[in-house]
Protein backbone atom coordinates (compact mmCIF):
# COMPACT_ATOMS: atom_id res chain seq x y z
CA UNK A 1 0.00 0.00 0.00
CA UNK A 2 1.30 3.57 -0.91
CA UNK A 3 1.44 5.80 2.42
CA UNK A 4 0.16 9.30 1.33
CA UNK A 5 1.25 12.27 3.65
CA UNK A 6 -1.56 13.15 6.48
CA UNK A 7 -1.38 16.50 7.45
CA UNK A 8 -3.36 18.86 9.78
CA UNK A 9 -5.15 21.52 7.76
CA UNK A 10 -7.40 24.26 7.60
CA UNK A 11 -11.08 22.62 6.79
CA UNK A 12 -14.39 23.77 7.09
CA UNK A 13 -17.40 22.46 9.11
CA UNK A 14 -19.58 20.76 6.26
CA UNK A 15 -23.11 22.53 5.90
CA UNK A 16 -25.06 20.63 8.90
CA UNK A 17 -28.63 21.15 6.90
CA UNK A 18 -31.12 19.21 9.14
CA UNK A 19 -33.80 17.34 7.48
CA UNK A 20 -37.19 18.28 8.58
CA UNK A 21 -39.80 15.63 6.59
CA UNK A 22 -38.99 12.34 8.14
CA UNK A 23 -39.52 9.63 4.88
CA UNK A 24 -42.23 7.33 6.00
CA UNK A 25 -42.69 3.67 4.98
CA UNK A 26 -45.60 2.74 3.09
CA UNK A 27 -47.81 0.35 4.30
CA UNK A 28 -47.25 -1.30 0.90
CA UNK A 29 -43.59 -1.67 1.84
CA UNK A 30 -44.62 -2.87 5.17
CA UNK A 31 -46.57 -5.98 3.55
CA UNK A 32 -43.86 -6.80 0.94
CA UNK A 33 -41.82 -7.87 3.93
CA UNK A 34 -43.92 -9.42 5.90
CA UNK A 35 -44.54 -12.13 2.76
CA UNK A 36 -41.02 -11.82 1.88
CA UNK A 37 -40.04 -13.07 5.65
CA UNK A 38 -42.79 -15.77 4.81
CA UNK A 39 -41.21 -17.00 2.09
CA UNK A 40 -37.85 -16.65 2.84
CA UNK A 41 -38.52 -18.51 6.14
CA UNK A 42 -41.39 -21.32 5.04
CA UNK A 43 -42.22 -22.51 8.31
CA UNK A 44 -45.97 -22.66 8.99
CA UNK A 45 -45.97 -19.54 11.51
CA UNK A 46 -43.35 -16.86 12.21
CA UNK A 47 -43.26 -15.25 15.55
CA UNK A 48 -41.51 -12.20 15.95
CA UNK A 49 -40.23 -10.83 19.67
CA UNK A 50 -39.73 -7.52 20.19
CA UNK A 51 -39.36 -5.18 23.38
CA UNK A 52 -38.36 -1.62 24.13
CA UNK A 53 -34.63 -2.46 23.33
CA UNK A 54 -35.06 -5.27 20.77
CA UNK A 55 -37.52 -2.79 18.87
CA UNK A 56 -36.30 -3.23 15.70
CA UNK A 57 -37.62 -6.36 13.86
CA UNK A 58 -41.15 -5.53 14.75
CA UNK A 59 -41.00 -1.91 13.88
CA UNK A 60 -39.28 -3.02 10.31
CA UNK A 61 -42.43 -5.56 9.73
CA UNK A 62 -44.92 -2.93 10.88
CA UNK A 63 -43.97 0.05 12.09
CA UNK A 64 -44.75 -0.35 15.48
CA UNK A 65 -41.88 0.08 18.12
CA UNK A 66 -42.89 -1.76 21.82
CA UNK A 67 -42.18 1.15 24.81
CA UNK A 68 -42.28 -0.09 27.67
CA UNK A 69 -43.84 -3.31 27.24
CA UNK A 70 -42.95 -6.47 25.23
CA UNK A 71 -45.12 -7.26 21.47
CA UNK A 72 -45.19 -10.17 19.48
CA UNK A 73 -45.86 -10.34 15.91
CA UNK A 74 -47.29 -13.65 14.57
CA UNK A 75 -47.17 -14.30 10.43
CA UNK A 76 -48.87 -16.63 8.66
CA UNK A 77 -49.71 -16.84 4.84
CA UNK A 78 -53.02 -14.88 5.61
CA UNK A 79 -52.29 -13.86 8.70
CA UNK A 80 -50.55 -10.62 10.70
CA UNK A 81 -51.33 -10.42 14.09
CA UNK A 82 -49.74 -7.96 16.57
CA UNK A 83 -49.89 -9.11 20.52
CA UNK A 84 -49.47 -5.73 22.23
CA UNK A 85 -49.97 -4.89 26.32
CA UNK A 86 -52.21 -2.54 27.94
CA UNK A 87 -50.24 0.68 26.87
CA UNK A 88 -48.97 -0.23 24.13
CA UNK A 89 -52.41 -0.98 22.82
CA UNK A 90 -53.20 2.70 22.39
CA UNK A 91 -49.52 3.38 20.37
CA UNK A 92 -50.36 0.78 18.13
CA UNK A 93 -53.62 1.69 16.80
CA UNK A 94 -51.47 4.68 15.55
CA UNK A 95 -48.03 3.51 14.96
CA UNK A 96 -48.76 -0.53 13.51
CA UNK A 97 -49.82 -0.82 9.70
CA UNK A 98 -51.40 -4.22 8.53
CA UNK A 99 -51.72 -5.77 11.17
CA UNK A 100 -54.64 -6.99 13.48
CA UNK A 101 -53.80 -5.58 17.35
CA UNK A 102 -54.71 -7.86 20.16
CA UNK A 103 -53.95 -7.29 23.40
CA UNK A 104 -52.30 -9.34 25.97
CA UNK A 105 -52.20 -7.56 29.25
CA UNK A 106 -49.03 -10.21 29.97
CA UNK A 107 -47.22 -8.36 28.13
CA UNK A 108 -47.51 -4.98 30.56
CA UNK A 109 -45.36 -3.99 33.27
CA UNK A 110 -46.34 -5.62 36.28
CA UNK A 111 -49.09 -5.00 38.62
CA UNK A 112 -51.11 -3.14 36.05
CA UNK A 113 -54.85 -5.38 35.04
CA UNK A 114 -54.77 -8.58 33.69
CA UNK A 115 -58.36 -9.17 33.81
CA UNK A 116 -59.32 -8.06 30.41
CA UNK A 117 -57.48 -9.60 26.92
CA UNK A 118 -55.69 -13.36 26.44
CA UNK A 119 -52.82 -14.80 28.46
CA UNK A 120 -49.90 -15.97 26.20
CA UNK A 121 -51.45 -19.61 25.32
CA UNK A 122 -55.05 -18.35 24.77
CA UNK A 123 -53.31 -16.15 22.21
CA UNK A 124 -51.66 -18.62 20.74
CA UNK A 125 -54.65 -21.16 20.42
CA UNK A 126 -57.03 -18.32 19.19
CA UNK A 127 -54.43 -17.37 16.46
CA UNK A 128 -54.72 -20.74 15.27
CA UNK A 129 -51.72 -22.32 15.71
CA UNK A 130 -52.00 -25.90 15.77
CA UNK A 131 -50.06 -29.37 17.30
CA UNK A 132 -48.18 -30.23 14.22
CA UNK A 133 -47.61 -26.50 13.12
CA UNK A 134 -44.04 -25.34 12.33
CA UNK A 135 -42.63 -21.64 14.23
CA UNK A 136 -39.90 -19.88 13.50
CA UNK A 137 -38.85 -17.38 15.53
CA UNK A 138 -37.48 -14.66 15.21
CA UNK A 139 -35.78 -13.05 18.12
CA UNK A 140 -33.01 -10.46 19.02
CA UNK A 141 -30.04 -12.62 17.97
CA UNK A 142 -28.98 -15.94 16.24
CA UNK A 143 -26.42 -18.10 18.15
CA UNK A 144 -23.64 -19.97 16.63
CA UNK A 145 -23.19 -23.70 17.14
CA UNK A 146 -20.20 -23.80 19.03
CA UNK A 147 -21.54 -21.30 21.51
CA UNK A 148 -24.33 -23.42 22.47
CA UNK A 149 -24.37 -27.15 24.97
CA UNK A 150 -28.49 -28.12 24.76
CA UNK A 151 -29.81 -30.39 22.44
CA UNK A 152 -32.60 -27.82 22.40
CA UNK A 153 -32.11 -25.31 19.92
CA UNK A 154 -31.35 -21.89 21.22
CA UNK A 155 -33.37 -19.29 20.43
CA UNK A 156 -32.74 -15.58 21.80
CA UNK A 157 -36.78 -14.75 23.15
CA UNK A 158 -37.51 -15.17 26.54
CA UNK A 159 -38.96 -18.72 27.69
CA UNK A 160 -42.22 -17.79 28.12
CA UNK A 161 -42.64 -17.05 24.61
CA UNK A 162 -40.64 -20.10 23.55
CA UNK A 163 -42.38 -22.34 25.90
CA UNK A 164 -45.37 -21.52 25.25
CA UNK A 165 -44.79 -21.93 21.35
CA UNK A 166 -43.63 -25.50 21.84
CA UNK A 167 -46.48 -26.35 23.91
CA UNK A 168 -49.00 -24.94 20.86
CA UNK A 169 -46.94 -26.30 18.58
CA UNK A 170 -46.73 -29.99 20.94
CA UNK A 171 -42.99 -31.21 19.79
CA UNK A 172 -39.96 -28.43 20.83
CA UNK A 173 -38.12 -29.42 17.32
CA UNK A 174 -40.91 -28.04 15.59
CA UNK A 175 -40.49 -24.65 16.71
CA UNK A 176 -36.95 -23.20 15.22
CA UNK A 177 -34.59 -19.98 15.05
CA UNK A 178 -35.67 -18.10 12.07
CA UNK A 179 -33.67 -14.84 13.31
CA UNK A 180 -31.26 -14.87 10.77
CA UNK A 181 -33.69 -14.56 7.99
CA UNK A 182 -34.05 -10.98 9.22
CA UNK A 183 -30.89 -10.31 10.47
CA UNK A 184 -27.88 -11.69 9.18
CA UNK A 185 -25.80 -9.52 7.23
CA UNK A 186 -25.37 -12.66 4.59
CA UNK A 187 -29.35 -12.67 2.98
CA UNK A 188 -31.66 -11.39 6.09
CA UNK A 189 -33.58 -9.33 4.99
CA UNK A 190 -33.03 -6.58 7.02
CA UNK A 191 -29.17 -5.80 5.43
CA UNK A 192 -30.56 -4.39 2.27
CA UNK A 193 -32.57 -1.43 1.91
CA UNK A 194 -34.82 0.07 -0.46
CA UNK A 195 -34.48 4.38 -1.22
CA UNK A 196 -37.17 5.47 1.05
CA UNK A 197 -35.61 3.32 3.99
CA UNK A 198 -32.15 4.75 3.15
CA UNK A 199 -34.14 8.52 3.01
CA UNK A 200 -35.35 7.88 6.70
CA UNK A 201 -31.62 6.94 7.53
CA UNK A 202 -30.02 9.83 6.00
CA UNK A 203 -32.37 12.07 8.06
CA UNK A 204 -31.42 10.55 11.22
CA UNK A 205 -27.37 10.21 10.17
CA UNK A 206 -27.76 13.88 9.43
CA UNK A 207 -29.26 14.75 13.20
CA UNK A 208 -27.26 12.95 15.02
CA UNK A 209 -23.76 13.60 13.33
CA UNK A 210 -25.01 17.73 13.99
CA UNK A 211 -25.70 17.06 17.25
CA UNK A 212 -22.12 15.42 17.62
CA UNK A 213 -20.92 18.40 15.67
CA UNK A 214 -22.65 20.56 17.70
CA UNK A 215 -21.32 18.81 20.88
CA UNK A 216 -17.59 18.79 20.02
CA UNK A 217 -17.47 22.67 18.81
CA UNK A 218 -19.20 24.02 22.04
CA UNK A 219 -16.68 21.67 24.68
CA UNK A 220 -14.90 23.85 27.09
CA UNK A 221 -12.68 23.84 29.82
CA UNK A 222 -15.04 24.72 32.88
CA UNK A 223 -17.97 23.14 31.43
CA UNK A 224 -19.81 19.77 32.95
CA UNK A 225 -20.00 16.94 30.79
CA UNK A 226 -23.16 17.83 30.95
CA UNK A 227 -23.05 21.15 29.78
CA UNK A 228 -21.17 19.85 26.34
CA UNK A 229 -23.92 17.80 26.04
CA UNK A 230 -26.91 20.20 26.39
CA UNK A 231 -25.52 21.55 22.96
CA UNK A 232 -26.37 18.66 21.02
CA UNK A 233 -30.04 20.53 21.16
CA UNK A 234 -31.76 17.69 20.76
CA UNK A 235 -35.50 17.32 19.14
CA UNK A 236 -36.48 14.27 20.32
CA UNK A 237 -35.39 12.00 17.90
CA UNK A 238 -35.90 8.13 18.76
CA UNK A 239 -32.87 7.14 19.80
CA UNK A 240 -30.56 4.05 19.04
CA UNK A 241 -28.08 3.85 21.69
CA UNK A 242 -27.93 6.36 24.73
CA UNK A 243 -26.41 9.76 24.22
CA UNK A 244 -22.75 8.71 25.56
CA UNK A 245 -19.94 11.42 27.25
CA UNK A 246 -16.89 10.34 28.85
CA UNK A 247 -13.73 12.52 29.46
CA UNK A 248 -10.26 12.36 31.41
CA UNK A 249 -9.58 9.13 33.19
CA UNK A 250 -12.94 7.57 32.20
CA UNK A 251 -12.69 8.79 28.78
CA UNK A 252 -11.50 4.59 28.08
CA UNK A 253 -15.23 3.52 29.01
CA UNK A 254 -16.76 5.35 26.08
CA UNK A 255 -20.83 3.55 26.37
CA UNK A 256 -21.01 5.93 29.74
CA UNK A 257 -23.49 9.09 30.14
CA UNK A 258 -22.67 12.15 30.91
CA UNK A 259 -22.00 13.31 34.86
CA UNK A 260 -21.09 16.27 36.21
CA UNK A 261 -17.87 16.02 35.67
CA UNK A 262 -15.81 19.28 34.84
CA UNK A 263 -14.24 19.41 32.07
CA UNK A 264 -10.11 20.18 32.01
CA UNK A 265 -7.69 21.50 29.37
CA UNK A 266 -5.78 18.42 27.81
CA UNK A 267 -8.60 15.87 28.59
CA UNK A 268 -8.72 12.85 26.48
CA UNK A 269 -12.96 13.16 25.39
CA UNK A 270 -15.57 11.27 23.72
CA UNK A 271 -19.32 11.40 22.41
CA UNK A 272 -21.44 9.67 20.52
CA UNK A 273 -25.22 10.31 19.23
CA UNK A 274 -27.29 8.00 17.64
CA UNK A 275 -30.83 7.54 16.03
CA UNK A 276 -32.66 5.20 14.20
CA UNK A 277 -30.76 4.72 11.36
CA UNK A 278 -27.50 6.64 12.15
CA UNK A 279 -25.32 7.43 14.58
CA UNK A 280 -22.00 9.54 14.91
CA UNK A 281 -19.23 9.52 17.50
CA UNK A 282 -16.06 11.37 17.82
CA UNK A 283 -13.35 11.03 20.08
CA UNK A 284 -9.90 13.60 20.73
CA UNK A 285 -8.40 15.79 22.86
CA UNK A 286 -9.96 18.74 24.79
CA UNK A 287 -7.18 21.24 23.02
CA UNK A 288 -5.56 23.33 20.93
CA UNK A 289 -2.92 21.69 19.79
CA UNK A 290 0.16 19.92 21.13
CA UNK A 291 1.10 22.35 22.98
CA UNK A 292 -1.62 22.35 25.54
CA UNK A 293 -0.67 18.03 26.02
CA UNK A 294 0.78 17.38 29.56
CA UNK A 295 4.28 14.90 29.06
CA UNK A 296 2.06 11.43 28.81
CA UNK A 297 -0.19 12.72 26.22
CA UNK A 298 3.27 13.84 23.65
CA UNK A 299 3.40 12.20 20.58
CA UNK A 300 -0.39 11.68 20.68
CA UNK A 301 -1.18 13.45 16.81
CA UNK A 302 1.79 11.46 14.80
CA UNK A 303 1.13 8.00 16.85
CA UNK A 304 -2.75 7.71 17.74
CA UNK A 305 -4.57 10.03 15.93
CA UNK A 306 -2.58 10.52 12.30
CA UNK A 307 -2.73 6.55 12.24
CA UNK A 308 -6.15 6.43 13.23
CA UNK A 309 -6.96 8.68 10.48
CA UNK A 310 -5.37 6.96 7.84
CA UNK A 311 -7.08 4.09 8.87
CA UNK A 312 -10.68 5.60 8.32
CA UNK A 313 -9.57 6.77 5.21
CA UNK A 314 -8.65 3.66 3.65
CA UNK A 315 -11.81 2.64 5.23
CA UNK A 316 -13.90 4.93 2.82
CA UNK A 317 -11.86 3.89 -0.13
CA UNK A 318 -12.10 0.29 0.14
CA UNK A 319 -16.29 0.08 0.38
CA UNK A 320 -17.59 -0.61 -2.23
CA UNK A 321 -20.55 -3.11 -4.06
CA UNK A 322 -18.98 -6.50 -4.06
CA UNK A 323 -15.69 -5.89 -1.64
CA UNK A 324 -15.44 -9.09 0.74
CA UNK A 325 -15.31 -8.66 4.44
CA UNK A 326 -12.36 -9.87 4.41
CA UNK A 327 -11.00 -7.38 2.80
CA UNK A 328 -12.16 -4.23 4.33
CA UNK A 329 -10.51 -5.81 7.18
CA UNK A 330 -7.40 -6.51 5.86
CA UNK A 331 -7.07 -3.07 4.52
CA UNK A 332 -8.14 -1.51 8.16
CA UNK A 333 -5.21 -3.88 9.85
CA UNK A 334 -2.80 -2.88 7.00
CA UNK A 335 -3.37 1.03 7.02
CA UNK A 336 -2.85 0.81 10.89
CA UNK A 337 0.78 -0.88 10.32
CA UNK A 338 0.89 -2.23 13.46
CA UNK A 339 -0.09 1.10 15.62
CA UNK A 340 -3.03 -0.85 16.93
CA UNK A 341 -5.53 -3.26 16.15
CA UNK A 342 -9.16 -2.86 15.60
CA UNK A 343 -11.23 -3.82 19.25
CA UNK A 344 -13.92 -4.96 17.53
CA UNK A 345 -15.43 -5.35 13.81
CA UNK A 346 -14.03 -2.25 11.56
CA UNK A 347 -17.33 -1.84 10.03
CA UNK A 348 -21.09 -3.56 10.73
CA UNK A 349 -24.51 -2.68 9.52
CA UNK A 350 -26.62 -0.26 11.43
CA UNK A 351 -30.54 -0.19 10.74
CA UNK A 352 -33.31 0.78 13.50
CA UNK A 353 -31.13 -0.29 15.70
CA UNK A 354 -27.07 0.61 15.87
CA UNK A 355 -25.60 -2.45 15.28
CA UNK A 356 -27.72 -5.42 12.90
CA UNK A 357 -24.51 -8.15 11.99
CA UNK A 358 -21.08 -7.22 10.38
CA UNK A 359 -19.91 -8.73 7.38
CA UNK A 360 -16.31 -7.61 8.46
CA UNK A 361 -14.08 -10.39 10.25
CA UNK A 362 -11.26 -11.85 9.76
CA UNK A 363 -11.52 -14.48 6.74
CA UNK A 364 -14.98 -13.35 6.31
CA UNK A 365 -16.47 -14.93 2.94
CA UNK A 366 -19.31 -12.68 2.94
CA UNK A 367 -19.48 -9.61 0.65
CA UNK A 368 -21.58 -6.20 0.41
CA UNK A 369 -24.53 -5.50 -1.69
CA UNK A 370 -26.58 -2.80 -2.99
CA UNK A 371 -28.80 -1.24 -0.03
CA UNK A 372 -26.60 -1.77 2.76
CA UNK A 373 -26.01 1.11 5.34
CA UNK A 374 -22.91 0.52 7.42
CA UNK A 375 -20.93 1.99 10.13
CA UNK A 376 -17.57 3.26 9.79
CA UNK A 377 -17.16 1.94 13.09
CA UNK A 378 -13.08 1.43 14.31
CA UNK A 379 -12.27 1.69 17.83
CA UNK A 380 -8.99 0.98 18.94
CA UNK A 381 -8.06 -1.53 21.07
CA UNK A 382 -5.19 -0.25 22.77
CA UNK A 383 -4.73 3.45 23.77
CA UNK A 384 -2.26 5.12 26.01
CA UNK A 385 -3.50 7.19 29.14
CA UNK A 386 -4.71 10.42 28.53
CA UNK A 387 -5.50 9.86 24.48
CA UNK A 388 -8.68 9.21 22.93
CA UNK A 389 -9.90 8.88 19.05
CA UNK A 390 -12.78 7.99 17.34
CA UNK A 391 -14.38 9.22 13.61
CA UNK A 392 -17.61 7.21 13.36
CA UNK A 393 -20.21 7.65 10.70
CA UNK A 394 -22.94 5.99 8.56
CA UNK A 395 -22.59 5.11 5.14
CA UNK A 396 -24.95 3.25 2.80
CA UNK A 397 -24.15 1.68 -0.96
CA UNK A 398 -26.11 1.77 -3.59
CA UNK A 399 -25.97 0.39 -7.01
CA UNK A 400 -27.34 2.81 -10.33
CA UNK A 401 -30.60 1.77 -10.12
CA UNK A 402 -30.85 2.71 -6.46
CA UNK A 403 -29.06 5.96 -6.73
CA UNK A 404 -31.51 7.07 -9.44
CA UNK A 405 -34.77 5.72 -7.20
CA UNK A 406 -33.24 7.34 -4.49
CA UNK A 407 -32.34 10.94 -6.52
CA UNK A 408 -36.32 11.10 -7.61
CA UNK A 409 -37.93 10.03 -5.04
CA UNK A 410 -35.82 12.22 -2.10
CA UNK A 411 -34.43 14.69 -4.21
CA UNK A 412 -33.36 17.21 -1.10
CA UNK A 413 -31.71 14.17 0.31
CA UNK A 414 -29.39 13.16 -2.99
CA UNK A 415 -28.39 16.69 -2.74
CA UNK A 416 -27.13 16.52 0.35
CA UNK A 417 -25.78 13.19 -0.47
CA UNK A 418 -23.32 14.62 -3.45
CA UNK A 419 -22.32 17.59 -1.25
CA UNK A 420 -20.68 15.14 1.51
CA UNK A 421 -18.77 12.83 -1.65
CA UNK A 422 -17.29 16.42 -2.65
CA UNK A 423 -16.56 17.44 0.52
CA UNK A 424 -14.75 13.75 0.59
CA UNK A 425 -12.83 14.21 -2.21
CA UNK A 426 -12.37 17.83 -2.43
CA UNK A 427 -11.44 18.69 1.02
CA UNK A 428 -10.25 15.51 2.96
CA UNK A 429 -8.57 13.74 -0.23
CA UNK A 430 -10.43 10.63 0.16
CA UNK A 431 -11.19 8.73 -3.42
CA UNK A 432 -14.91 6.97 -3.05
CA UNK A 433 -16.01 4.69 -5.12
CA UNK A 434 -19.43 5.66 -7.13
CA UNK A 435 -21.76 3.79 -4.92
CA UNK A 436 -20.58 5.03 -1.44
CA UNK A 437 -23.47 7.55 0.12
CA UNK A 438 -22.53 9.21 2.87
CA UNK A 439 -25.45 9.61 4.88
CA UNK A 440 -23.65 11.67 7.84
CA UNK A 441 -23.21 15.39 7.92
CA UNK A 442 -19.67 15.45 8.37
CA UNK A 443 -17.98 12.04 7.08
CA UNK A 444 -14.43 10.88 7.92
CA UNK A 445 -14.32 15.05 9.04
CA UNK A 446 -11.79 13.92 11.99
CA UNK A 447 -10.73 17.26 14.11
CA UNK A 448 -8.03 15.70 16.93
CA UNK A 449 -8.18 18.71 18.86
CA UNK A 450 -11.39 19.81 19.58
CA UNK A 451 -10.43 23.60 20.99
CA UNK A 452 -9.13 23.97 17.42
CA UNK A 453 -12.63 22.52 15.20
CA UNK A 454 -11.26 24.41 11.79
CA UNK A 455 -8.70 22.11 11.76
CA UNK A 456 -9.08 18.10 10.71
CA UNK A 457 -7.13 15.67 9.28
CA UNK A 458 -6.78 15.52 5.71
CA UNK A 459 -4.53 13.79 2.95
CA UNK A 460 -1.88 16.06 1.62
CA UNK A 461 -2.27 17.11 -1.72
């Protein structure tokens, strides 16, 4: 690999133009893949669990997100029924498209009335599932062979779901694991999206990576964590992960909220914002420049953050339609040259929910496709005290056909769209290949030193 020259330069804040008009799925689209998660999975019924943190599947089937409260969703050919609790009966009738609501007061929080609705079984019986029927279900994760003992397949749903499924279905091995059907970044259905899905993820990439922006700009000695983080001003946007702040010694444990921690001059820092659909983190230095680094933070630009950099950069140059796993990670390790190693996956999908599967592993034989939005997503797994950096964004691919369904149907969106690939090439240096979308405001835009946000990383020209 030829080793361009990474310099700190002068480089403007992209435009952070928020998106107003959330897209909305039809519930057209909503049908298609309920039939296509029917066919793809054949069993006689499909149940889907969902809850207030395993939202996702549900809400891609129908629209409906479970607060509080667990759901289930159970498919058949002519079938689509939605098992909701006492509150989230109400949401439903407003937020759930094609689907018949029924509610199942197990399902609430407890203590609240059971006496009206269907326990679990009576639900399952007055469906119409049958002993003899086939399930699949589809839960919150599939589990690999070798990470499982029972003869009894394992299926992440809680047991009362499961066991009461194998007792309507009367024989356990009837009822199987259909979670990868949605999920799995090789086929589920959930890895490829059509335009107006990747529309309602470029409006919540957008959001979040200004809030992020927003955050890192307005940092300050003298300021709270807290503080930083009140000038995200957020809108209420659903939210994927919780809005994260860690600085000085606890910068390492990055999933943390904000305290009220002051902030000091020369603290390692880190954020991260994310929605359904996109998120954005960035991680530096709360300074100027080098000169404001105490003795254990020297050295920190040319052998954390330049490296880093470089890294994300050959990141954006290697995705691309067809590129193996494999690859992408093998160009990540490579462009590090030994500095560090990647902690975790250098790249996964994102969807509703912030991280779907990952096609990136080592000796991965798995390859992207038109439709899939990914992270940028590379965290080091080795950092010295008192240094900190992260550039994460959201992406998406998309082959001709796409582009052009996506340009006329969300033309305001394309727009924006083009402006971040110029803003790629033109001011950072980084070559993109014609399907890479950024769907972030401000992709691979990696300032170290956050007292200094005019300045970011770029390749020298």
């Amino acid at each position: 690999m030829t080793s361009r020259s990474i310099v700190l330069a002068a480089v403007e804040q992209p435009p952070l133009e928020l998106p107003v008009a959330l897209p909305r799925i039809a519930a057209a689209e909503f049908a298609r893949r309920r039939a296509a998660l029917c066919e793809a999975v054949g069993t006689d019924w499909i149940a889907v669990y969902g809850d207030r943190e395993h939202f996702a599947n549900i809400a891609f089937l129908c629209g409906f997100d479970p607060r509080f409260e667990e759901a289930l969703l159970l498919l058949a050919e002519d079938r689509a029924l939605l098992a909701v609790g006492n509150e989230g009966a109400v949401y439903a009738e407003l937020a759930a498209h094609g689907v018949e609501i029924v509610l199942c007061p197990s399902l609430s929080l407890m203590g609240q009335d059971r006496r009206r609705g269907q326990t679990v079984p009576a639900l399952l019986r007055s469906a119409g599932i049958q002993k003899g029927d086939s399930v699949g279900v589809v839960g919150w994760k599939t589990v690999a062979p070798e990470e499982w003992e029972s003869p009894t397949p394992a299926i992440a749903a809680p047991a009362f779901f499961v066991d009461a499924l194998r007792d309507a279905a009367g024989d356990p091995e009837l009822v199987t694991d259909a979670t990868g059907a949605l999920m799995s970044s090789a086929g589920g259905l959930r890895a490829g999206n059509g335009a107006d899905q990747l529309a309602a993820f470029e409006w919540a990439a957008a959001r979040a990576s200004a809030c992020v922006a927003r955050i890192t700009t307005s940092a300050r000695p003298g300021l709270t964590e807290l503080d930083a983080v009140a000038a995200m001003g957020y809108a209420g946007e659903p939210l994927s992960a919780h809005v994260m702040f860690a600085s000085g010694p606890e910068v390492a444990i990055g999933l943390r909220s904000p305290t009220d921690r002051p902030l000091e001059l020369g603290d390692a820092v880190t954020t991260a914002v994310g929605f359904w659909g996109g998120l954005s983190a960035r991680a530096g230095l709360l300074a100027h420049g080098p000169e404001d680094l105490s003795a254990e933070s020297e050295g920190y630009l040319e052998q954390m953050a330049v490296p880093y950099w470089r890294a994300i950069a050959t990141w954006y140059e290697t995705v691309r339609i067809g590129v193996g796993g494999a690859e992408i990670q093998g160009a990540v390790e490579e462009a590090l040259a030994g500095a560090f190693a990647p902690a975790l996956n250098p790249g996964h999908l994102i969807h509703l929910d912030e991280w779907l599967d990952s096609p990136v592993y080592p000796g991965s034989t798995e390859t992207l496709v038109s439709g899939m939005a990914l992270q940028c997503d590379i965290i080091p797994d080795t950092t010295r005290p008192g240094w900190a950096a992260n550039c994460e964004d959201t992406v998406a691919v998309a082959d001709e056909a796409l582009r052009a369904e996506l340009s006329g149907r969300h033309p305001e969106a394309w727009s924006r769209v083009l402006a971040r690939r110029r803003f790629l090439e033109e001011h950072l240096g980084i070559a993109i290949a014609d399907e890479l979308l950024p769907l972030s405001s401000t992709p691979a835009r990696f300032s170290p030193f956050w007292l200094s946000p005019g300045f970011a990383l770029v390749y020298a020209s």
